[in-house]
PDB file of N, CA and C in Angstrom:
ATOM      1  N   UNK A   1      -8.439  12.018 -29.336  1.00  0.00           N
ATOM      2  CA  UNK A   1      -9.552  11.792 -28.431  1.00  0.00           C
ATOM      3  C   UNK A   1      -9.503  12.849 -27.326  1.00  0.00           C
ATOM      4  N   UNK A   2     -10.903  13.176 -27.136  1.00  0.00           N
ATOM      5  CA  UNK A   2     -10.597  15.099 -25.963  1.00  0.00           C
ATOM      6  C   UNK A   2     -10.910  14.236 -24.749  1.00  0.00           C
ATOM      7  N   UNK A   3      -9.815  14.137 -23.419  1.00  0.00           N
ATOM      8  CA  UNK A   3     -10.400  13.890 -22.441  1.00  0.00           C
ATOM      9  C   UNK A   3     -10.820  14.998 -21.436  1.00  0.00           C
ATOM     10  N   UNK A   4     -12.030  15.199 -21.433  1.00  0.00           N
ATOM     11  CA  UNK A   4     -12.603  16.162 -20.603  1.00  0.00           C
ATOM     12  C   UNK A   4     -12.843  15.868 -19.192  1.00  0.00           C
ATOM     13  N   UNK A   5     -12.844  14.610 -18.734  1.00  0.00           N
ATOM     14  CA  UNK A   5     -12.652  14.099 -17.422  1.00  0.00           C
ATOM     15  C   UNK A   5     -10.965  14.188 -16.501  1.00  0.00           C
ATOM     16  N   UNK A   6      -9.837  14.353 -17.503  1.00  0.00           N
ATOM     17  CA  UNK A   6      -8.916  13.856 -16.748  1.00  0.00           C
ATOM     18  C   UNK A   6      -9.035  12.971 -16.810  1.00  0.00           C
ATOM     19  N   UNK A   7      -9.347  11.447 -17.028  1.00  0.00           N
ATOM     20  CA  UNK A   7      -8.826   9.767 -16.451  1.00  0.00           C
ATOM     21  C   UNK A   7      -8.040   9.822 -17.572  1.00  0.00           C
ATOM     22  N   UNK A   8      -7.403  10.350 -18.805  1.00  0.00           N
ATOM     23  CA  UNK A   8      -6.044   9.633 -18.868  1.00  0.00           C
ATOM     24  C   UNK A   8      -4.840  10.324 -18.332  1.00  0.00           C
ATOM     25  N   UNK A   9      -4.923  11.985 -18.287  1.00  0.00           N
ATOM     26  CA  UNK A   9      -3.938  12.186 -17.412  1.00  0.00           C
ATOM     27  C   UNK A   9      -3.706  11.833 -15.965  1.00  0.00           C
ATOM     28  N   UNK A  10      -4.952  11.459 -15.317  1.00  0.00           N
ATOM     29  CA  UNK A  10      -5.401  10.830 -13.807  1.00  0.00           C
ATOM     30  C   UNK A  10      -4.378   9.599 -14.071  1.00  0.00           C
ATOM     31  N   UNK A  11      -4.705   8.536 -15.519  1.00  0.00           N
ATOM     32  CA  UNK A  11      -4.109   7.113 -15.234  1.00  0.00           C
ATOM     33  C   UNK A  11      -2.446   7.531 -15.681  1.00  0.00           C
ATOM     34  N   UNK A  12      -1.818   8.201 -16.269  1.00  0.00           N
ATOM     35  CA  UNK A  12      -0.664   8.709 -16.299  1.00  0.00           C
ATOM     36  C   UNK A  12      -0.150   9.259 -15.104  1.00  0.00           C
ATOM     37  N   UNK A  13      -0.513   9.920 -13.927  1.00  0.00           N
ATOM     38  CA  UNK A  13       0.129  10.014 -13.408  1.00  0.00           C
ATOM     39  C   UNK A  13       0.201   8.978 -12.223  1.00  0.00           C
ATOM     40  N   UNK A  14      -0.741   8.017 -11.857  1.00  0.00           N
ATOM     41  CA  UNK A  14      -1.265   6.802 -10.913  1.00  0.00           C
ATOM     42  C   UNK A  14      -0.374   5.418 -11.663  1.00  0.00           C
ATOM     43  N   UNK A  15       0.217   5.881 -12.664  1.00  0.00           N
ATOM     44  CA  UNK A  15       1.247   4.857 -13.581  1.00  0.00           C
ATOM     45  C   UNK A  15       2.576   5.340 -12.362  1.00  0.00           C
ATOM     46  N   UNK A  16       3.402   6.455 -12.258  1.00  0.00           N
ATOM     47  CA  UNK A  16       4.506   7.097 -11.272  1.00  0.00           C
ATOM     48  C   UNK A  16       4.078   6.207 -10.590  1.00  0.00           C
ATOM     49  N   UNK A  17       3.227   6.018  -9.192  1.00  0.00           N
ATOM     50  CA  UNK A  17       3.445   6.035  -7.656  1.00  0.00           C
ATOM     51  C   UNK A  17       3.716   4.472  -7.524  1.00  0.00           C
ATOM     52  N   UNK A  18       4.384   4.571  -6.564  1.00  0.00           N
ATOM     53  CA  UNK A  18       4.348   3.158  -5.783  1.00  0.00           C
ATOM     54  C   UNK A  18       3.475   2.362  -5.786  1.00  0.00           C
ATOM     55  N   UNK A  19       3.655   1.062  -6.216  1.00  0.00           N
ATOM     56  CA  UNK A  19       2.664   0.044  -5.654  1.00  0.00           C
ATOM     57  C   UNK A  19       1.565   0.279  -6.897  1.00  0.00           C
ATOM     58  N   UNK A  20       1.687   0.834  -8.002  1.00  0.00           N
ATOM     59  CA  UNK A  20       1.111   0.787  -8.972  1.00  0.00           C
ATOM     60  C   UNK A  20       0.898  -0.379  -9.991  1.00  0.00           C
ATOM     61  N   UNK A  21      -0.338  -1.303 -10.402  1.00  0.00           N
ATOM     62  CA  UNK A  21      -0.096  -2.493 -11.024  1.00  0.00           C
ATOM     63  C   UNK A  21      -0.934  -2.351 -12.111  1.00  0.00           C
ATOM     64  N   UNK A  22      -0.615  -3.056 -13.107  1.00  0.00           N
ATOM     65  CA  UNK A  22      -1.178  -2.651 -14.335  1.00  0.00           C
ATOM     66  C   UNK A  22      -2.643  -4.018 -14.464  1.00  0.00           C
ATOM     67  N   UNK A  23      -3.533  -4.075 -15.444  1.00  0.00           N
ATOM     68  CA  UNK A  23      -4.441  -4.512 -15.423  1.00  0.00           C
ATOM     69  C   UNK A  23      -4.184  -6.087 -15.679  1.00  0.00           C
ATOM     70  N   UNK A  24      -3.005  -6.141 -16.030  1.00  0.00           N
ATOM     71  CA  UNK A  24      -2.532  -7.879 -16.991  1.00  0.00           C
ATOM     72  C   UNK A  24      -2.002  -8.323 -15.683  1.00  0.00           C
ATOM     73  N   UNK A  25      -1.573  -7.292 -14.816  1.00  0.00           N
ATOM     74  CA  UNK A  25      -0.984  -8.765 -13.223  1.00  0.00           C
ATOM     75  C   UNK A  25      -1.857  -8.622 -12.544  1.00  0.00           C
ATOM     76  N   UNK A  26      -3.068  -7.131 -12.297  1.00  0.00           N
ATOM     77  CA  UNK A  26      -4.265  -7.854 -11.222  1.00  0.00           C
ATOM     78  C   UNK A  26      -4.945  -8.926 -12.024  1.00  0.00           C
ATOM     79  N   UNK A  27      -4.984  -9.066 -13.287  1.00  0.00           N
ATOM     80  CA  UNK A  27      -5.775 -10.130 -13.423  1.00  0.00           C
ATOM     81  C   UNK A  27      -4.979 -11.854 -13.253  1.00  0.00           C
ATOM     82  N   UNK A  28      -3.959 -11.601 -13.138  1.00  0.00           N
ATOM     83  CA  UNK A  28      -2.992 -12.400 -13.281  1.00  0.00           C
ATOM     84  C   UNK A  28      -2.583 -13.127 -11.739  1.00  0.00           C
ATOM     85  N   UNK A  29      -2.987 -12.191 -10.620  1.00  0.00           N
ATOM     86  CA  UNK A  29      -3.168 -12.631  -8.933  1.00  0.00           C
ATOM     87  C   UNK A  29      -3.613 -13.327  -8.818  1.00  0.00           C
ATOM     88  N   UNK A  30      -3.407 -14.372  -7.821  1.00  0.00           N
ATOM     89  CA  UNK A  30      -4.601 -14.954  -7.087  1.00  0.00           C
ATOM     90  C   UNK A  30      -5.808 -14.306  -6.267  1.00  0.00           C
ATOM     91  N   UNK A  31      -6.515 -15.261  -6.682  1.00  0.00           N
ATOM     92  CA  UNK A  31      -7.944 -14.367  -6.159  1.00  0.00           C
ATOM     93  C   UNK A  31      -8.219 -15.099  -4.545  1.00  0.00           C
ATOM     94  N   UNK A  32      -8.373 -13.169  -3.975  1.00  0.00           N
ATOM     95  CA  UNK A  32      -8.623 -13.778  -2.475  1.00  0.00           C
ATOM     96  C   UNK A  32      -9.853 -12.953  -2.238  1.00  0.00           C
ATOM     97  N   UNK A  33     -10.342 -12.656  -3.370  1.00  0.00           N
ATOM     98  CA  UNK A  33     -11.657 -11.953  -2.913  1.00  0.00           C
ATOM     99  C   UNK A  33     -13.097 -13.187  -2.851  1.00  0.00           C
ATOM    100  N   UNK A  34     -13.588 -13.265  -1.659  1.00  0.00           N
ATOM    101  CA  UNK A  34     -14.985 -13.286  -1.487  1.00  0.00           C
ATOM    102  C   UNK A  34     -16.131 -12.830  -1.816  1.00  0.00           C
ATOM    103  N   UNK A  35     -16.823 -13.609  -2.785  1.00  0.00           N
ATOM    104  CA  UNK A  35     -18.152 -13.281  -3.802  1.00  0.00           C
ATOM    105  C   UNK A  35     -19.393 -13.317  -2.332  1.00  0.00           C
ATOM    106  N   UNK A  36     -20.259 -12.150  -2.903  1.00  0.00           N
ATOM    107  CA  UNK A  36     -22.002 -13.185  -2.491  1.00  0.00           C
ATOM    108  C   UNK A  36     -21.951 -14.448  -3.348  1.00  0.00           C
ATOM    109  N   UNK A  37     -21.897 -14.509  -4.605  1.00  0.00           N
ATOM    110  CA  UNK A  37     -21.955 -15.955  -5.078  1.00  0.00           C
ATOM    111  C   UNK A  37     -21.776 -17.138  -4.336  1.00  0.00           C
ATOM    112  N   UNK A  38     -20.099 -16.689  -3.716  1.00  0.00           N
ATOM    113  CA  UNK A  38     -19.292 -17.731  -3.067  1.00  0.00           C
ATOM    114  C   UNK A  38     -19.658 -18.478  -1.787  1.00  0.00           C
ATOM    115  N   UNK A  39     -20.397 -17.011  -1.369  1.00  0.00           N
ATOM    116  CA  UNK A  39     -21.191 -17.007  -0.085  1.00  0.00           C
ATOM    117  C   UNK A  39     -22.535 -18.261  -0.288  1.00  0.00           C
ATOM    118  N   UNK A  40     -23.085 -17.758  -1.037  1.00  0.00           N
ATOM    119  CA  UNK A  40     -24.573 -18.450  -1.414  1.00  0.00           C
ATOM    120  C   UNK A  40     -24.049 -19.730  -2.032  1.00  0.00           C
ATOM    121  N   UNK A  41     -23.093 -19.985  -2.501  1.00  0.00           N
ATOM    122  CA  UNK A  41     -22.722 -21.170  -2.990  1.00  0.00           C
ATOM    123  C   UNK A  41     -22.808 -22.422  -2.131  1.00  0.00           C
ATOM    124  N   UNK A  42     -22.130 -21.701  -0.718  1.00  0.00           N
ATOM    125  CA  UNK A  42     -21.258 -22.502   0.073  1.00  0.00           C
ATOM    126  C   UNK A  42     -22.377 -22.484   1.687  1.00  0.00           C
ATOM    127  N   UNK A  43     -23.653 -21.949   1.257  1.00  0.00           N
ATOM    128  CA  UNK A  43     -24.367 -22.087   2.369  1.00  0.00           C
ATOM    129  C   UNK A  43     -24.805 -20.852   3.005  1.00  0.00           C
ATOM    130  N   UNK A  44     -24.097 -19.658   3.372  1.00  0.00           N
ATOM    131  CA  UNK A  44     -24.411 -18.221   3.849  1.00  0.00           C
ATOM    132  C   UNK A  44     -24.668 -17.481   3.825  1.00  0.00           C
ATOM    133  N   UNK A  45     -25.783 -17.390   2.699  1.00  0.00           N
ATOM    134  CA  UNK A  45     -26.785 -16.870   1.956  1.00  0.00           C
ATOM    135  C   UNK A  45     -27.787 -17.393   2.189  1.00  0.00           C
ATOM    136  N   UNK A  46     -29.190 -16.381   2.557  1.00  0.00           N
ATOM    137  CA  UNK A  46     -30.177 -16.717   2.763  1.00  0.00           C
ATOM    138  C   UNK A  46     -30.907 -16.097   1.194  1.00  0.00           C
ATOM    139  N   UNK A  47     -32.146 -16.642   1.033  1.00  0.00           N
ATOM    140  CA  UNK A  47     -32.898 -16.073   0.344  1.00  0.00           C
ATOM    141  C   UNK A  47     -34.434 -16.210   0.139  1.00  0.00           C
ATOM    142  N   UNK A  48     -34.273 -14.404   1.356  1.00  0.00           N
ATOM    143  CA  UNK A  48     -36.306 -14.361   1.789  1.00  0.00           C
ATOM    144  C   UNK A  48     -36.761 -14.472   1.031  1.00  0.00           C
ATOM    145  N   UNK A  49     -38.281 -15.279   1.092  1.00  0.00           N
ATOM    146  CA  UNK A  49     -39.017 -15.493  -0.008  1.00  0.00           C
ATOM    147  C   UNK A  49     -38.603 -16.828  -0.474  1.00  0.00           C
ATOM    148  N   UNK A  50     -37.788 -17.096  -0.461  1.00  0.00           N
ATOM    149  CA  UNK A  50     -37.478 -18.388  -1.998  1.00  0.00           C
ATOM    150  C   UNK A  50     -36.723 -19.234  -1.102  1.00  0.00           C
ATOM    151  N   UNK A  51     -35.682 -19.536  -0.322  1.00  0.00           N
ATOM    152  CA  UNK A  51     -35.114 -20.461  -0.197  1.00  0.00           C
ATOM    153  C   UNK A  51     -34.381 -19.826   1.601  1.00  0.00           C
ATOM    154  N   UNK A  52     -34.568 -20.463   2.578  1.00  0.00           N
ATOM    155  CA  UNK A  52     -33.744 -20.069   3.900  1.00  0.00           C
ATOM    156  C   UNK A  52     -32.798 -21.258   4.406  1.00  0.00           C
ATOM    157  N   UNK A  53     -31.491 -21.144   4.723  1.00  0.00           N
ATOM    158  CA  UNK A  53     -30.412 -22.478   4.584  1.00  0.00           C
ATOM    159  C   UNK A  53     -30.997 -22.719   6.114  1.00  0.00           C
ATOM    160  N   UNK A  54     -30.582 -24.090   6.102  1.00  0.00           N
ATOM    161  CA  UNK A  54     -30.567 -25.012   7.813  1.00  0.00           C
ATOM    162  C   UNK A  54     -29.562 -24.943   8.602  1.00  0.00           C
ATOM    163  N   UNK A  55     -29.317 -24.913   9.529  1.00  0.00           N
ATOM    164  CA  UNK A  55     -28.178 -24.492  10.233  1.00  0.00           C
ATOM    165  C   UNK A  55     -27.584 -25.406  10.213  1.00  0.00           C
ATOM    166  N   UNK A  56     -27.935 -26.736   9.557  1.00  0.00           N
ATOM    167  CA  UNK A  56     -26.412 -27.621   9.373  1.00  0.00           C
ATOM    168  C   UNK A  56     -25.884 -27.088   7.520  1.00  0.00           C
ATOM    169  N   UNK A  57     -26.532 -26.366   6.626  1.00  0.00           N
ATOM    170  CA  UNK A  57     -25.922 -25.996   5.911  1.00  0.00           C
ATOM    171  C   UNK A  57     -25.252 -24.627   6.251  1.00  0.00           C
ATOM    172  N   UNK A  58     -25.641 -23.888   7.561  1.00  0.00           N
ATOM    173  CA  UNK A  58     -24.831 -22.220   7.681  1.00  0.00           C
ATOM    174  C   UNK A  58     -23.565 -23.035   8.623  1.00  0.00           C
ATOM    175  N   UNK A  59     -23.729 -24.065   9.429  1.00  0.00           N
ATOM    176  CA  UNK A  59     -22.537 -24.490   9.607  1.00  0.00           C
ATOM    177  C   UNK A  59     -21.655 -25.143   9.409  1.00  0.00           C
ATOM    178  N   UNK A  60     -21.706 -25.627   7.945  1.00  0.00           N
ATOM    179  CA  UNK A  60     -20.988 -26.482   7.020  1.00  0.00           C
ATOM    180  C   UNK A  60     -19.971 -24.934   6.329  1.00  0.00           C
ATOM    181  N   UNK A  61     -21.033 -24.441   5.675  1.00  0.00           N
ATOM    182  CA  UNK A  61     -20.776 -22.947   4.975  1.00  0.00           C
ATOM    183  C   UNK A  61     -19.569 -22.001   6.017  1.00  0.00           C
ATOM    184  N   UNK A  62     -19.920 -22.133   7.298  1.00  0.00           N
ATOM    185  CA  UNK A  62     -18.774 -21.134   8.127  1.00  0.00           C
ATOM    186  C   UNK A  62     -17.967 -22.201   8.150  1.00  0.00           C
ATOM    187  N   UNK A  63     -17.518 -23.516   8.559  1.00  0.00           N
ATOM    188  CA  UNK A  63     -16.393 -24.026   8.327  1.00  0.00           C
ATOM    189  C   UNK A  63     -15.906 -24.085   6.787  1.00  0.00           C
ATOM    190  N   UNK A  64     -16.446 -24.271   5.532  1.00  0.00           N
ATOM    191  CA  UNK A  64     -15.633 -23.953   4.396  1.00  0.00           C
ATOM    192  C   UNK A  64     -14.703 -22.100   4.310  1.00  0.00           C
ATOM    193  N   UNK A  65     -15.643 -21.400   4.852  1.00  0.00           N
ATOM    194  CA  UNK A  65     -15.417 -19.854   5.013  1.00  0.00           C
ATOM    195  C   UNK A  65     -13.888 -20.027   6.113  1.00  0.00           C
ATOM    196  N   UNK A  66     -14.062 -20.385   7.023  1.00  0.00           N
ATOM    197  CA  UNK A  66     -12.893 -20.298   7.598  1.00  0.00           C
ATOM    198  C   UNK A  66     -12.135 -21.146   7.286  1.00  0.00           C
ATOM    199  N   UNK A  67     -11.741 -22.523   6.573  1.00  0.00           N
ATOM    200  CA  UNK A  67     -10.640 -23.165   6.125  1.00  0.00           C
ATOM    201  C   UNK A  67     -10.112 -21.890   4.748  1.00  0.00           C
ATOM    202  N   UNK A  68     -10.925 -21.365   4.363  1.00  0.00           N
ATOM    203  CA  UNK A  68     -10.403 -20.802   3.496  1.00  0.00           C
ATOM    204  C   UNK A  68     -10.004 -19.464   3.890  1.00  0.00           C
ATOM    205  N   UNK A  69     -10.045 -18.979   4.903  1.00  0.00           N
ATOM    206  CA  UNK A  69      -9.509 -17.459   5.041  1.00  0.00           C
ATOM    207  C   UNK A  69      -8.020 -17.769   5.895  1.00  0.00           C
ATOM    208  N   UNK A  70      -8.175 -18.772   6.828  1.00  0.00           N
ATOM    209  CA  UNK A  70      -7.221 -19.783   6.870  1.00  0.00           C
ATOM    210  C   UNK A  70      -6.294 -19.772   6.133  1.00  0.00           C
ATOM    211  N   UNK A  71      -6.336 -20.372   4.982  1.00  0.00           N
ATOM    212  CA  UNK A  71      -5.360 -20.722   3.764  1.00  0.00           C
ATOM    213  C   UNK A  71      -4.615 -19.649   3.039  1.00  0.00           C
ATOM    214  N   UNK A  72      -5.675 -18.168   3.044  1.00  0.00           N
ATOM    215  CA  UNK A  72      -5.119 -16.976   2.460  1.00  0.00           C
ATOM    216  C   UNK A  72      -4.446 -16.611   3.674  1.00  0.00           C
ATOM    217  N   UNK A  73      -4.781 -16.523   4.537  1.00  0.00           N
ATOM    218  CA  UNK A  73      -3.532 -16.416   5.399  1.00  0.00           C
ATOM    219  C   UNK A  73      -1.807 -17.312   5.761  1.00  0.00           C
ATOM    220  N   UNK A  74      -2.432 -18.114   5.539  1.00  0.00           N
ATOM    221  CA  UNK A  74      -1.671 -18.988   5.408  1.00  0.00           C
ATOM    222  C   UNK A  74      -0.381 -18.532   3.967  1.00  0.00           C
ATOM    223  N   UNK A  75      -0.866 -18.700   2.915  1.00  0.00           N
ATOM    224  CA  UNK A  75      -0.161 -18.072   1.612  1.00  0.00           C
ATOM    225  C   UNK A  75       0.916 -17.077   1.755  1.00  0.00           C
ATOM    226  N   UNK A  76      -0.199 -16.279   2.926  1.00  0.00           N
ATOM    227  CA  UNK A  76       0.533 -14.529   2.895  1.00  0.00           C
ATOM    228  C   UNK A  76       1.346 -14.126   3.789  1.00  0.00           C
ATOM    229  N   UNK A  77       1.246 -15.396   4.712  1.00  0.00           N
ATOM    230  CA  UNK A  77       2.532 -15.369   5.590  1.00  0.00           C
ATOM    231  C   UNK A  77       1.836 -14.835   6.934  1.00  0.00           C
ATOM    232  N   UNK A  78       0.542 -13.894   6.589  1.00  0.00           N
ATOM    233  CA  UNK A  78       0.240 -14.059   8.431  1.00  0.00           C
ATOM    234  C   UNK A  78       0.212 -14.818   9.744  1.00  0.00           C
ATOM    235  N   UNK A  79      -0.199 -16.057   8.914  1.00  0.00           N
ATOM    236  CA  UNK A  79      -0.208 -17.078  10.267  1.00  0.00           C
ATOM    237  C   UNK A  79       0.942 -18.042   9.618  1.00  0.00           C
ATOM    238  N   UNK A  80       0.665 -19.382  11.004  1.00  0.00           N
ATOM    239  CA  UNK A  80       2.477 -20.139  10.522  1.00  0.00           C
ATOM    240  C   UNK A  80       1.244 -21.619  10.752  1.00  0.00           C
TER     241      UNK A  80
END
């Protein structure tokens, strides 16, 4: 196979450095990433045209948002 881009000698040498993780343990992490989905799920998402939340659902939505950034902190040892 001709790589004319470099990405497999690029991913051969990004295999060496520090702090390098392969695709089977990022998928394998816990997930601390924040979706729009998650957002719109949970209230903090608006949507012009079609649907605008009530401010007892944007403030239901920021207290789920912060128990949970909370908790990833919590996990990771920032806060006690």
């Amino acid at each position: 196979m001709k790589d004319i881009f470099g990405f497999v000698r690029q991913r051969q040498n990004d295999r060496d450095r520090p702090g390098y993780e392969t695709s089977e343990s990022y998928k394998a992490r816990a997930r601390d990433t924040i979706t729009w989905v998650w957002l719109d799920d949970i209230g903090l998402v608006d949507r012009p045209g079609q649907y605008i939340r009530t401010k007892q659902e944007k403030l239901r939505g920021l207290n789920l948002l912060r128990d949970y950034v909370q908790s990833v902190a919590r996990r990771l040892g920032e806060i006690t």
